[in-house]
PDB file of N, CA and C in Angstrom:
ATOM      1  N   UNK A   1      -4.202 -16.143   3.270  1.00  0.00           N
ATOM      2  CA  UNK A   1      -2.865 -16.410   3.764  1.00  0.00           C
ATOM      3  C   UNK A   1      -2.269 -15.116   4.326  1.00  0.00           C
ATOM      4  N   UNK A   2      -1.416 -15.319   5.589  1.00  0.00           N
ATOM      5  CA  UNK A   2      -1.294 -14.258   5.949  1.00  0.00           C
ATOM      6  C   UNK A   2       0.177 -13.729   5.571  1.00  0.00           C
ATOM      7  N   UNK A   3       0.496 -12.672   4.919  1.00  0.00           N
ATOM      8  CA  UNK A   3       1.638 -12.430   4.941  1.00  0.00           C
ATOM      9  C   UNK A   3       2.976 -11.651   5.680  1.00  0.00           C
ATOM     10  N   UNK A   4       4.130 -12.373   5.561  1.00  0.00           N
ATOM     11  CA  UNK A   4       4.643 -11.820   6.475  1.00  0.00           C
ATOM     12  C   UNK A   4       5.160 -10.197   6.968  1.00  0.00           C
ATOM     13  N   UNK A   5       4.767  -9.465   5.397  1.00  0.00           N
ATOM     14  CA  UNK A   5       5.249  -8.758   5.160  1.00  0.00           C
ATOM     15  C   UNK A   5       4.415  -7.426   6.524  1.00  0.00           C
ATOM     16  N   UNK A   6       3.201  -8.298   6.869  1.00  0.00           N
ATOM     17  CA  UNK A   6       2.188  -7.524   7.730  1.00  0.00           C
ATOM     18  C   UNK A   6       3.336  -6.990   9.163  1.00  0.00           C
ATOM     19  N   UNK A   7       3.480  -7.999   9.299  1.00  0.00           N
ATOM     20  CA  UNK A   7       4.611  -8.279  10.899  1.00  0.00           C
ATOM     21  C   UNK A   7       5.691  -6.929  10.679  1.00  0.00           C
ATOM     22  N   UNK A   8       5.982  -6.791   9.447  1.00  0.00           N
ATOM     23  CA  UNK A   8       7.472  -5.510   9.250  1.00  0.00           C
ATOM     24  C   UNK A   8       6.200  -4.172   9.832  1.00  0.00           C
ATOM     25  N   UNK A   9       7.579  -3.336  10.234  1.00  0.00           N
ATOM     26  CA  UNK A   9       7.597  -2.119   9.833  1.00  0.00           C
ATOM     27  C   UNK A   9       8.202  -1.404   9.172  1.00  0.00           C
ATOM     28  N   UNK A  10       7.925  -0.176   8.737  1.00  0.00           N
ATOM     29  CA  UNK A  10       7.978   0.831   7.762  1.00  0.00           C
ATOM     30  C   UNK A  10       9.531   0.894   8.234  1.00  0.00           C
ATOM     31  N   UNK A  11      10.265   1.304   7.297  1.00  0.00           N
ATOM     32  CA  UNK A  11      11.694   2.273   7.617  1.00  0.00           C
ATOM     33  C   UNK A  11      12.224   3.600   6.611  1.00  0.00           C
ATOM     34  N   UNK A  12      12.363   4.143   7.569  1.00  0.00           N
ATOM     35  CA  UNK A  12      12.986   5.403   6.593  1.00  0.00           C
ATOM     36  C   UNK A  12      14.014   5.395   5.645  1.00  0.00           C
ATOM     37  N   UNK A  13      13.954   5.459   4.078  1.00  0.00           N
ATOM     38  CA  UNK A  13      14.678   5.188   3.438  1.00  0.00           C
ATOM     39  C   UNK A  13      16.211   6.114   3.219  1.00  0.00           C
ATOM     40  N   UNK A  14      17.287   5.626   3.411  1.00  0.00           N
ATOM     41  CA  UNK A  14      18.366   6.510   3.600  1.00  0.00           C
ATOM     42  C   UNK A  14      18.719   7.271   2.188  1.00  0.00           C
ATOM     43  N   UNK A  15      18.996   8.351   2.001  1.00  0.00           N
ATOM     44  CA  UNK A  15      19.738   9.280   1.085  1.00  0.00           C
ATOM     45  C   UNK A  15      20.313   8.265   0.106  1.00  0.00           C
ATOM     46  N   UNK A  16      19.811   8.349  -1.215  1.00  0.00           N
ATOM     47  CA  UNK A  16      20.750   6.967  -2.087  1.00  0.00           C
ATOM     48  C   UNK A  16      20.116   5.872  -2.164  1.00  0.00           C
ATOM     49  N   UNK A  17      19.361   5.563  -1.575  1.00  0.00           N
ATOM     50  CA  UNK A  17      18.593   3.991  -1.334  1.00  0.00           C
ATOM     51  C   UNK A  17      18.102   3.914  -2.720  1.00  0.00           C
ATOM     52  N   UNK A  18      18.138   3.094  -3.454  1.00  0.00           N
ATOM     53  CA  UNK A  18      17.466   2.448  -4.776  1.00  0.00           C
ATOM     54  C   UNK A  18      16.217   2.359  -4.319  1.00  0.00           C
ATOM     55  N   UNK A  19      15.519   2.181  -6.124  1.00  0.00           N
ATOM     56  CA  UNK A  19      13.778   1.667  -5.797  1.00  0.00           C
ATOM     57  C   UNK A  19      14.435   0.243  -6.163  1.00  0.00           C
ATOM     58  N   UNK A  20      13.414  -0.999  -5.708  1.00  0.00           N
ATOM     59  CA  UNK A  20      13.245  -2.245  -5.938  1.00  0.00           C
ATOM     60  C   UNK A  20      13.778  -2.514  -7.136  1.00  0.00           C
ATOM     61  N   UNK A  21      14.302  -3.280  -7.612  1.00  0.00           N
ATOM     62  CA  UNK A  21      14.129  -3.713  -8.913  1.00  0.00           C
ATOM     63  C   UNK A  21      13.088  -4.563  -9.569  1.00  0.00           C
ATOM     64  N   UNK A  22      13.201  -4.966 -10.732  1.00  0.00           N
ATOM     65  CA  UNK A  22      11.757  -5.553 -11.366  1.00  0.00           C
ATOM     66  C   UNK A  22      11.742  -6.259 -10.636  1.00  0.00           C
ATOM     67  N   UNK A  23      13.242  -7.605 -10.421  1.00  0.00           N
ATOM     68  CA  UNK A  23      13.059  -9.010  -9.897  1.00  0.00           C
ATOM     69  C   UNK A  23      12.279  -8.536  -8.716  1.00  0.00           C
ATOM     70  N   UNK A  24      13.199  -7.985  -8.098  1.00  0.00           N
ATOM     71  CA  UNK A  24      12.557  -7.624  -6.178  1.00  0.00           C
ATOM     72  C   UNK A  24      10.881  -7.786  -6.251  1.00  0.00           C
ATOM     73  N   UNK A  25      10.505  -6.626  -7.072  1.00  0.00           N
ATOM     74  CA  UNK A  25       9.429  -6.432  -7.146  1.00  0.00           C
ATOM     75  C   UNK A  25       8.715  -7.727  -7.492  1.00  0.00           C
ATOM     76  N   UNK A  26       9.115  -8.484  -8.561  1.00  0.00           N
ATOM     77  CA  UNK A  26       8.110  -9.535  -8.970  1.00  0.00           C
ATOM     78  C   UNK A  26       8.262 -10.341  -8.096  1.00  0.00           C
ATOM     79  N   UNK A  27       9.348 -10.464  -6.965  1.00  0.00           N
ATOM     80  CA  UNK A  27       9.233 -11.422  -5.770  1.00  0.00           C
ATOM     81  C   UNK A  27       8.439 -11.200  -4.758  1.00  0.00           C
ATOM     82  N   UNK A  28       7.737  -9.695  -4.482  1.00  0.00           N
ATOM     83  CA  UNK A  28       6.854  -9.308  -3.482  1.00  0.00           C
ATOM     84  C   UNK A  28       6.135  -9.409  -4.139  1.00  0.00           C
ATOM     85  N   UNK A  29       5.764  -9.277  -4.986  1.00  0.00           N
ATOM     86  CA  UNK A  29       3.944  -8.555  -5.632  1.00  0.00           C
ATOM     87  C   UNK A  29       2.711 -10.117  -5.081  1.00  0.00           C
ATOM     88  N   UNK A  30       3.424 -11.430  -5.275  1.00  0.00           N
ATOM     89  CA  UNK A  30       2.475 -12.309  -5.365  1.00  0.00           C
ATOM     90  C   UNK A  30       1.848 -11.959  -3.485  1.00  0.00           C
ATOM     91  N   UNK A  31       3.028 -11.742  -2.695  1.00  0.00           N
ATOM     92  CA  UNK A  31       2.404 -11.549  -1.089  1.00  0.00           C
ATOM     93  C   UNK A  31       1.415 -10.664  -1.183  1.00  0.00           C
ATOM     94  N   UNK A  32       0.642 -10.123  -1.890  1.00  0.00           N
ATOM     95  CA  UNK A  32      -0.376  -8.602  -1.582  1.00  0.00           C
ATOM     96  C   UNK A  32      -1.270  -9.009  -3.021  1.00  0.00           C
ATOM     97  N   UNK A  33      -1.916 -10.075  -2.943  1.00  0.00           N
ATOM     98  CA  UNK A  33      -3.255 -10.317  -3.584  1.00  0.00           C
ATOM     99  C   UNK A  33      -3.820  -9.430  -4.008  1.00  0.00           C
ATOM    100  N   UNK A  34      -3.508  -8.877  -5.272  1.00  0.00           N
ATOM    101  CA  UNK A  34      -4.656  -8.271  -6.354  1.00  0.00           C
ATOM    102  C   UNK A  34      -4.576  -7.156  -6.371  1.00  0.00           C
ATOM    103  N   UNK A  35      -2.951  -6.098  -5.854  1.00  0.00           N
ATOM    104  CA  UNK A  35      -2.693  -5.060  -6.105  1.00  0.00           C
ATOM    105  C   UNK A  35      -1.626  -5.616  -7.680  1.00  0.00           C
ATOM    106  N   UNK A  36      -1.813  -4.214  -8.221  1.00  0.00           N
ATOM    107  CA  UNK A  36      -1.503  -4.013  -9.617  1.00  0.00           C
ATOM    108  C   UNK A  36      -0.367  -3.327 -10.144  1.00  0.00           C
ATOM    109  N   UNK A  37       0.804  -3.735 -10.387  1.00  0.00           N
ATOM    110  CA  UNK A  37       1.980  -2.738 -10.924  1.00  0.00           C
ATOM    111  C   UNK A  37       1.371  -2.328 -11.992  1.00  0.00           C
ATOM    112  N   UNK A  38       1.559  -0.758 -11.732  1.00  0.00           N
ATOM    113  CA  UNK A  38       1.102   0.266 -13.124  1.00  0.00           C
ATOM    114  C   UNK A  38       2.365   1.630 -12.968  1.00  0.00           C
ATOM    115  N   UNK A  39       2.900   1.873 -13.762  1.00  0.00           N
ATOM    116  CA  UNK A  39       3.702   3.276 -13.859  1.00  0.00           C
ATOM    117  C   UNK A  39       4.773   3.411 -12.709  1.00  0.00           C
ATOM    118  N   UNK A  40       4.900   2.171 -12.106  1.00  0.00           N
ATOM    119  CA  UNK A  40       5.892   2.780 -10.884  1.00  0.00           C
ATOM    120  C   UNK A  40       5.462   2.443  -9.744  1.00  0.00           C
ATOM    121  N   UNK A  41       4.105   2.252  -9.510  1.00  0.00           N
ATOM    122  CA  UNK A  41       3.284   1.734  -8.391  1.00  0.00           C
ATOM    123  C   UNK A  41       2.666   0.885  -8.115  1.00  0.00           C
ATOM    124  N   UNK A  42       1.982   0.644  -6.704  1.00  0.00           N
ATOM    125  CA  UNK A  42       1.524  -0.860  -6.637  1.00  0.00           C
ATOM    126  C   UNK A  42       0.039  -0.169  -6.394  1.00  0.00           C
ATOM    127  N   UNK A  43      -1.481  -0.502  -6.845  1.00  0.00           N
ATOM    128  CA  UNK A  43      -2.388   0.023  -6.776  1.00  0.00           C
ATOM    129  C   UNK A  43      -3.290  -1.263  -6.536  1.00  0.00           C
ATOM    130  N   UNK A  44      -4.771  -0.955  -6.213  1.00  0.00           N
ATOM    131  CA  UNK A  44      -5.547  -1.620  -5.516  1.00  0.00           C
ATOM    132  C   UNK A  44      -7.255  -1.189  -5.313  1.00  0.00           C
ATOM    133  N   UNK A  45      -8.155  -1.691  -5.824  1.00  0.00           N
ATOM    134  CA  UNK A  45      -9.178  -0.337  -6.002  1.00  0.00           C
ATOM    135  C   UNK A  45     -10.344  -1.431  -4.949  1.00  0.00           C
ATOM    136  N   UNK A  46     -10.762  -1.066  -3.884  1.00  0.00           N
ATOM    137  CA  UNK A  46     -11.751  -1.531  -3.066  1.00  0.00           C
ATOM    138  C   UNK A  46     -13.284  -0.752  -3.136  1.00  0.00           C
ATOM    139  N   UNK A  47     -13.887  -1.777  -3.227  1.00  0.00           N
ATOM    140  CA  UNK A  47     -15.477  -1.306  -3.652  1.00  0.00           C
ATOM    141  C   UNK A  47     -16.182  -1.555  -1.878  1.00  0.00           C
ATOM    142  N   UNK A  48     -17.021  -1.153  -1.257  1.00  0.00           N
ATOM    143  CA  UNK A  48     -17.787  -0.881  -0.422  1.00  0.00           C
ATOM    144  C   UNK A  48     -19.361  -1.059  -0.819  1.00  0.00           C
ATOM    145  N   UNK A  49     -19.867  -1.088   0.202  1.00  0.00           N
ATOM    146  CA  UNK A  49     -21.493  -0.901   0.594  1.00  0.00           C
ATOM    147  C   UNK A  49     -22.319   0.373   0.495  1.00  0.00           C
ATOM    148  N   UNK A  50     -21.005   1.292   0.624  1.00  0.00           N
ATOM    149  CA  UNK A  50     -22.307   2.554   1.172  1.00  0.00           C
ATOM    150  C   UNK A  50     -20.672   3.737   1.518  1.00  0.00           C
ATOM    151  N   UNK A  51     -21.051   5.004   1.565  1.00  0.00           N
ATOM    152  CA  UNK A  51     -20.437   6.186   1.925  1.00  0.00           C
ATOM    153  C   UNK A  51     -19.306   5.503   3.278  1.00  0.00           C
ATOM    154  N   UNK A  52     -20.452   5.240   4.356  1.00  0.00           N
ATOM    155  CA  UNK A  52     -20.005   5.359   5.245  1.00  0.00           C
ATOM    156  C   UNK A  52     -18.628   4.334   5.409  1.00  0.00           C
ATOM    157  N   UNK A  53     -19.403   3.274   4.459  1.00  0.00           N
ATOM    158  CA  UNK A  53     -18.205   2.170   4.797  1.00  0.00           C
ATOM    159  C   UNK A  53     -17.158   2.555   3.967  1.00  0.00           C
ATOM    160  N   UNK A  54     -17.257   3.103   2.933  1.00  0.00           N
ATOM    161  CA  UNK A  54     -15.846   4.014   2.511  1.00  0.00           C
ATOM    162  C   UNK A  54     -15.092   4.585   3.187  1.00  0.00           C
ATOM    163  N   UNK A  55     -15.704   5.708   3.582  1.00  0.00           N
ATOM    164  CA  UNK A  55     -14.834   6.987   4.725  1.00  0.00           C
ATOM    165  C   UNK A  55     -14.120   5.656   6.258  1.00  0.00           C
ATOM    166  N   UNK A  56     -15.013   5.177   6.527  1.00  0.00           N
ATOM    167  CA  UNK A  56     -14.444   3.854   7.794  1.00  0.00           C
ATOM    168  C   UNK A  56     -12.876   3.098   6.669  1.00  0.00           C
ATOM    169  N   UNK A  57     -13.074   2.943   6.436  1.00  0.00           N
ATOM    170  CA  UNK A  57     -12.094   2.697   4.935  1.00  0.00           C
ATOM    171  C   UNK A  57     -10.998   3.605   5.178  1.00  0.00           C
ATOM    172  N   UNK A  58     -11.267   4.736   4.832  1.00  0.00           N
ATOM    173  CA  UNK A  58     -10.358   5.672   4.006  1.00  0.00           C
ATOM    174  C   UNK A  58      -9.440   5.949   5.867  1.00  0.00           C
ATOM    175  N   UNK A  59     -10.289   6.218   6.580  1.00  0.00           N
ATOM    176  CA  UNK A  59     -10.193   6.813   8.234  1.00  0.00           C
ATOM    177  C   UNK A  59      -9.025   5.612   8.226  1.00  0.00           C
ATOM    178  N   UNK A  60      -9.271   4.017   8.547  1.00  0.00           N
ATOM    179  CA  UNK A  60      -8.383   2.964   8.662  1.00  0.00           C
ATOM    180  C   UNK A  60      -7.189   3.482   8.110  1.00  0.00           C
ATOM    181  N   UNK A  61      -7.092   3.520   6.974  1.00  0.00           N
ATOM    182  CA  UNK A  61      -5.935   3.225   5.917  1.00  0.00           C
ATOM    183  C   UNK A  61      -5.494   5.054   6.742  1.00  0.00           C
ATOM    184  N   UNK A  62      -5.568   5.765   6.911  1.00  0.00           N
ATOM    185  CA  UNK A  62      -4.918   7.401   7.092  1.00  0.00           C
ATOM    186  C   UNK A  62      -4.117   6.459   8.278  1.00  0.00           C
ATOM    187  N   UNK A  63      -4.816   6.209   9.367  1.00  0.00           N
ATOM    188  CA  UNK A  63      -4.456   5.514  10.515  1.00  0.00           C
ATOM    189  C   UNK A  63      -3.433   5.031  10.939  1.00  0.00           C
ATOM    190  N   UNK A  64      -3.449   3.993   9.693  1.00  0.00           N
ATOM    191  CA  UNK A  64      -2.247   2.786   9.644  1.00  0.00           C
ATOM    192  C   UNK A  64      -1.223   3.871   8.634  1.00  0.00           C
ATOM    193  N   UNK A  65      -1.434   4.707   8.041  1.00  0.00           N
ATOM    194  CA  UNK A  65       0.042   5.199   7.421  1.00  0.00           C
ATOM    195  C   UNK A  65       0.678   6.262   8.066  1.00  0.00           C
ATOM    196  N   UNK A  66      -0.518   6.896   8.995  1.00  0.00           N
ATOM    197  CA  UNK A  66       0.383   7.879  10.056  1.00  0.00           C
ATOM    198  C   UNK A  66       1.321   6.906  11.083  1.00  0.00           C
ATOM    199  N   UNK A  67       0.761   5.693  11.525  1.00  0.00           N
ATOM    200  CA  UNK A  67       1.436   4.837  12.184  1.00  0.00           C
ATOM    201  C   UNK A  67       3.033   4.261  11.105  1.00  0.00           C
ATOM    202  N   UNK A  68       2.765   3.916  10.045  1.00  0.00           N
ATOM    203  CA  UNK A  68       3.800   3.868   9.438  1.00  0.00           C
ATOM    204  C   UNK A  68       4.460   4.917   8.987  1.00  0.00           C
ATOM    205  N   UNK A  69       4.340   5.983   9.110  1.00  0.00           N
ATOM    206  CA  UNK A  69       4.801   7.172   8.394  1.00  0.00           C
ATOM    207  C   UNK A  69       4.849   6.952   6.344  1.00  0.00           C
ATOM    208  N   UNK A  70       4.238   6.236   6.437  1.00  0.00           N
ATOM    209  CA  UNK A  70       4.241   6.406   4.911  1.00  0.00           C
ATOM    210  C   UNK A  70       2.775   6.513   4.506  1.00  0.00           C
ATOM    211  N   UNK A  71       2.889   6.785   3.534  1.00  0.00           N
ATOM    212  CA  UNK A  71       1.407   7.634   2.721  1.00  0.00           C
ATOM    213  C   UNK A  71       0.932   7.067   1.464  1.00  0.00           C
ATOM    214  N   UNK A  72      -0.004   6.934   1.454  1.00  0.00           N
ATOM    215  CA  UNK A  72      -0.490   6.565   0.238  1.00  0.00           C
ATOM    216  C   UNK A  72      -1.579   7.594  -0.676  1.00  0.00           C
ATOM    217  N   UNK A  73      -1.455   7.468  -1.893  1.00  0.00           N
ATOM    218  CA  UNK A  73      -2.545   8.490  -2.753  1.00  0.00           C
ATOM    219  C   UNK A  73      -3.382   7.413  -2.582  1.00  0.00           C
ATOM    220  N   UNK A  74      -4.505   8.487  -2.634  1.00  0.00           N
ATOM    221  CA  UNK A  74      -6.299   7.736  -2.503  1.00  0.00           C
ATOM    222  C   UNK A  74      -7.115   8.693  -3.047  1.00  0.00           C
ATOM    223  N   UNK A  75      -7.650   7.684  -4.193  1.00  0.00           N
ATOM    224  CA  UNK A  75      -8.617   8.153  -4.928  1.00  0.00           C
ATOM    225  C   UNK A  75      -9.750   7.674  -4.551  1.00  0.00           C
ATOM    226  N   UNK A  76     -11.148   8.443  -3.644  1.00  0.00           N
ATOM    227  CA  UNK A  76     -12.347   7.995  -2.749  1.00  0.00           C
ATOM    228  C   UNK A  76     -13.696   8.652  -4.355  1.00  0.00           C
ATOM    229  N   UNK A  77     -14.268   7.714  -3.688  1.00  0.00           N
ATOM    230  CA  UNK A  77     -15.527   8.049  -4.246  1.00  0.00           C
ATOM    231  C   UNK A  77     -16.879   7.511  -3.394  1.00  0.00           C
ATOM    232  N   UNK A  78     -17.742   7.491  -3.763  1.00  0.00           N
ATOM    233  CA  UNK A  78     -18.749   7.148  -2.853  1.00  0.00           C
ATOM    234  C   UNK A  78     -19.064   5.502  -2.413  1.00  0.00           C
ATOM    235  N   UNK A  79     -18.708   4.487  -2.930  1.00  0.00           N
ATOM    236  CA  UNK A  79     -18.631   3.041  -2.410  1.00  0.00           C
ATOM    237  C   UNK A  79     -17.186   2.837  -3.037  1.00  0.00           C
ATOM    238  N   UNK A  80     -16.452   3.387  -3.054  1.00  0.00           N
ATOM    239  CA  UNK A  80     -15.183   3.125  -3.792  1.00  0.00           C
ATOM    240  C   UNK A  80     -13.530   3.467  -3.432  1.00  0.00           C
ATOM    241  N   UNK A  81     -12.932   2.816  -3.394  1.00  0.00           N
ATOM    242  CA  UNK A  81     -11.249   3.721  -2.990  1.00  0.00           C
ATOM    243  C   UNK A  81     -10.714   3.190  -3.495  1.00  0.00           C
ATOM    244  N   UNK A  82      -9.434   3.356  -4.479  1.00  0.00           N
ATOM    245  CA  UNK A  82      -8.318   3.399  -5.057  1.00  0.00           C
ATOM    246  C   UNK A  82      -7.379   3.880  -4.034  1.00  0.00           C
ATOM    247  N   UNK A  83      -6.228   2.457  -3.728  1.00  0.00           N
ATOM    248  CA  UNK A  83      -5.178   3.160  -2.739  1.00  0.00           C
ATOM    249  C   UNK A  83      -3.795   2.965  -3.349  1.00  0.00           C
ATOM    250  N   UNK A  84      -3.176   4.147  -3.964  1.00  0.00           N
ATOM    251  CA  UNK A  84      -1.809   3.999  -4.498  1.00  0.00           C
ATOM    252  C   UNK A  84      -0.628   3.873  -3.735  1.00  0.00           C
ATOM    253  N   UNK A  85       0.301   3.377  -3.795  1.00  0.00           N
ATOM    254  CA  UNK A  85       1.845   3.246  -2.639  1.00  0.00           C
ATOM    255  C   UNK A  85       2.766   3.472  -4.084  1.00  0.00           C
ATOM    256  N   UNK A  86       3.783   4.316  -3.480  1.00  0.00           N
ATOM    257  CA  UNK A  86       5.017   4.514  -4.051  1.00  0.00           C
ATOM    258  C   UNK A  86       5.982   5.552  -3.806  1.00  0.00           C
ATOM    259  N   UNK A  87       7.259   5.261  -3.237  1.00  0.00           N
ATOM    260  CA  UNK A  87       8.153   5.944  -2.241  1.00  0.00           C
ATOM    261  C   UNK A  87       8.872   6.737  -3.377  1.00  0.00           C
ATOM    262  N   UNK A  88       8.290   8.207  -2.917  1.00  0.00           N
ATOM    263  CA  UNK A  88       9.009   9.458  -3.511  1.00  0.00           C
ATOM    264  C   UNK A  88      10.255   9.526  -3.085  1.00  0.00           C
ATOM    265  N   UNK A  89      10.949   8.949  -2.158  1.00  0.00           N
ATOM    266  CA  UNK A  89      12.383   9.259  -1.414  1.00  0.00           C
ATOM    267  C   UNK A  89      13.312   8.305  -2.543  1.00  0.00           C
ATOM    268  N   UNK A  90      12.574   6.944  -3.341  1.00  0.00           N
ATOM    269  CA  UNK A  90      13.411   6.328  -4.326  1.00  0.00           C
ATOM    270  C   UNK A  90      13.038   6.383  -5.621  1.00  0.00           C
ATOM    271  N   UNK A  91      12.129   7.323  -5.872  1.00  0.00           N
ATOM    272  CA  UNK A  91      11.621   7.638  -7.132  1.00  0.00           C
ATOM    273  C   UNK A  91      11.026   6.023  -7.949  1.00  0.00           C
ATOM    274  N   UNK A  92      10.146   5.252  -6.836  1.00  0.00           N
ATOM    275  CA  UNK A  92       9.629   3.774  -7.227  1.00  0.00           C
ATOM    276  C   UNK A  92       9.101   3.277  -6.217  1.00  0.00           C
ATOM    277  N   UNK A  93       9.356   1.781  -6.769  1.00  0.00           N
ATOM    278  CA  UNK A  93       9.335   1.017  -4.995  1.00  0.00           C
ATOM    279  C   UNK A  93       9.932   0.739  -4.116  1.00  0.00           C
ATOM    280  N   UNK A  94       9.554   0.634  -2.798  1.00  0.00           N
ATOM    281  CA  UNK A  94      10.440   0.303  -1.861  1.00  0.00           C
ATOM    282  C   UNK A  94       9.856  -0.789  -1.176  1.00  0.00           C
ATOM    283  N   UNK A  95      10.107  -1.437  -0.100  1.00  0.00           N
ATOM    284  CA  UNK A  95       9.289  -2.510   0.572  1.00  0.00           C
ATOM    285  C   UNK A  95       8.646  -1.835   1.219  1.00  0.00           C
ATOM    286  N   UNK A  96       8.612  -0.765   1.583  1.00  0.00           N
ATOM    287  CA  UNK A  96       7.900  -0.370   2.685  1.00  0.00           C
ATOM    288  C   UNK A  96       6.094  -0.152   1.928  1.00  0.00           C
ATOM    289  N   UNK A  97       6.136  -0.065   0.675  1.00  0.00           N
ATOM    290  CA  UNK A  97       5.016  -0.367  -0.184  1.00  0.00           C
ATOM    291  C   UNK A  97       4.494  -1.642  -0.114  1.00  0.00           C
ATOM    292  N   UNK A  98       4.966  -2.252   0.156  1.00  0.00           N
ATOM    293  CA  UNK A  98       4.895  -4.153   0.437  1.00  0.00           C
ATOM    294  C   UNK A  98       3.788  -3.934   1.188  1.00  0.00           C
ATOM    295  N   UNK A  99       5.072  -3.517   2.524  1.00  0.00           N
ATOM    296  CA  UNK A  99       4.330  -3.488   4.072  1.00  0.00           C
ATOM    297  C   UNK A  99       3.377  -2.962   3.959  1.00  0.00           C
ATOM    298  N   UNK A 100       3.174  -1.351   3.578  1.00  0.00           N
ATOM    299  CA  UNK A 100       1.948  -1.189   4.147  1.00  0.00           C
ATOM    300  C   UNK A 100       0.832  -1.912   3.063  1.00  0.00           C
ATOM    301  N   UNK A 101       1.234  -2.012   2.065  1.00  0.00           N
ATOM    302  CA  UNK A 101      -0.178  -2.763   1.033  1.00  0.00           C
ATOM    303  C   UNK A 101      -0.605  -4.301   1.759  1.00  0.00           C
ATOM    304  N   UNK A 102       0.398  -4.573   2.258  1.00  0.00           N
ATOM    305  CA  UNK A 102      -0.014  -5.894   2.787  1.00  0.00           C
ATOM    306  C   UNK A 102      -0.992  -5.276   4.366  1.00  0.00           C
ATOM    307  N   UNK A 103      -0.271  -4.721   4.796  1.00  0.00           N
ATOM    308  CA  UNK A 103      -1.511  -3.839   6.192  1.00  0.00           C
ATOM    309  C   UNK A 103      -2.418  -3.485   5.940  1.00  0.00           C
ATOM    310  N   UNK A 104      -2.695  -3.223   4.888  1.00  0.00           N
ATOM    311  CA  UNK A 104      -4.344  -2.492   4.213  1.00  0.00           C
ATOM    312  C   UNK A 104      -5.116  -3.755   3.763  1.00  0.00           C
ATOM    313  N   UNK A 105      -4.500  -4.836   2.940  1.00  0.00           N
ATOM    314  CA  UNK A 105      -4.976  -6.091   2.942  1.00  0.00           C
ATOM    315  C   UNK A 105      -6.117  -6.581   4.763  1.00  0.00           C
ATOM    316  N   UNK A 106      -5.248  -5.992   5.541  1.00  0.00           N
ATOM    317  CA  UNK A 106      -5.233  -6.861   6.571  1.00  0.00           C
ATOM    318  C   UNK A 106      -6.716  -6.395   7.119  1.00  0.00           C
ATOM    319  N   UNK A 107      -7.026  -5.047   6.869  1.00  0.00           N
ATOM    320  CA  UNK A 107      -7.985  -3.827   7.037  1.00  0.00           C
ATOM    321  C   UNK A 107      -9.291  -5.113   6.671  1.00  0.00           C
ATOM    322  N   UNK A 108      -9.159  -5.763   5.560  1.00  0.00           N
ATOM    323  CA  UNK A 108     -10.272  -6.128   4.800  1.00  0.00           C
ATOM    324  C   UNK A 108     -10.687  -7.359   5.148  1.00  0.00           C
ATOM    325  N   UNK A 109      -9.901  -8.211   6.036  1.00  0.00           N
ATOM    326  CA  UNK A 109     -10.055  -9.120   6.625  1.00  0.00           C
ATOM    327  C   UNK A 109     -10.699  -9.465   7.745  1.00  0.00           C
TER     328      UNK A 109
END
């Protein structure tokens, strides 16, 4: 299913902006299939074939967050990536974690 959250873009969060709240949050989380609230963040760990199809992986996802201006931590290993989202500007979540987790979804499709 495709979600809509793919279609947004990123926005810069203004001075003051809150993180999500739980509700918020538990109202996005079901759009982004099989990422994980842990500590503050929404996480996601993708397994691969081989090196290469990792780094093709890791290259995508840099791609799409320079295009969004937002960033994600990534933990790579050799058939493996862990991709973390969580907006330091609200000390949590923001949607823009939505968006891009739902864009990285889209990577895999």
């Amino acid at each position: 299913m495709k979600s809509a959250l793919r279609e947004k873009r990123c926005t810069a969060c203004k001075p003051g902006t809150p993180a999500l709240s739980a509700a918020e949050i538990n109202l996005l989380l079901p759009a982004i299939s099989g990422w994980e609230l842990n500590k503050g963040q929404i996480a996601k760990a993708h397994q691969f074939k081989d090196y290469h199809h990792t780094m093709a992986f890791v290259n995508a996802v840099a791609w799409l967050a320079h295009r969004e201006d937002h960033h994600p931590d990534l933990e790579v290993g050799y058939n493996r990536c862990v991709v973390r989202f969580s907006t330091h500007a609200v000390g949590g979540l923001s949607e823009n974690d939505f968006i891009c987790a739902a864009k990285v979804d889209a990577l895999m499709e």
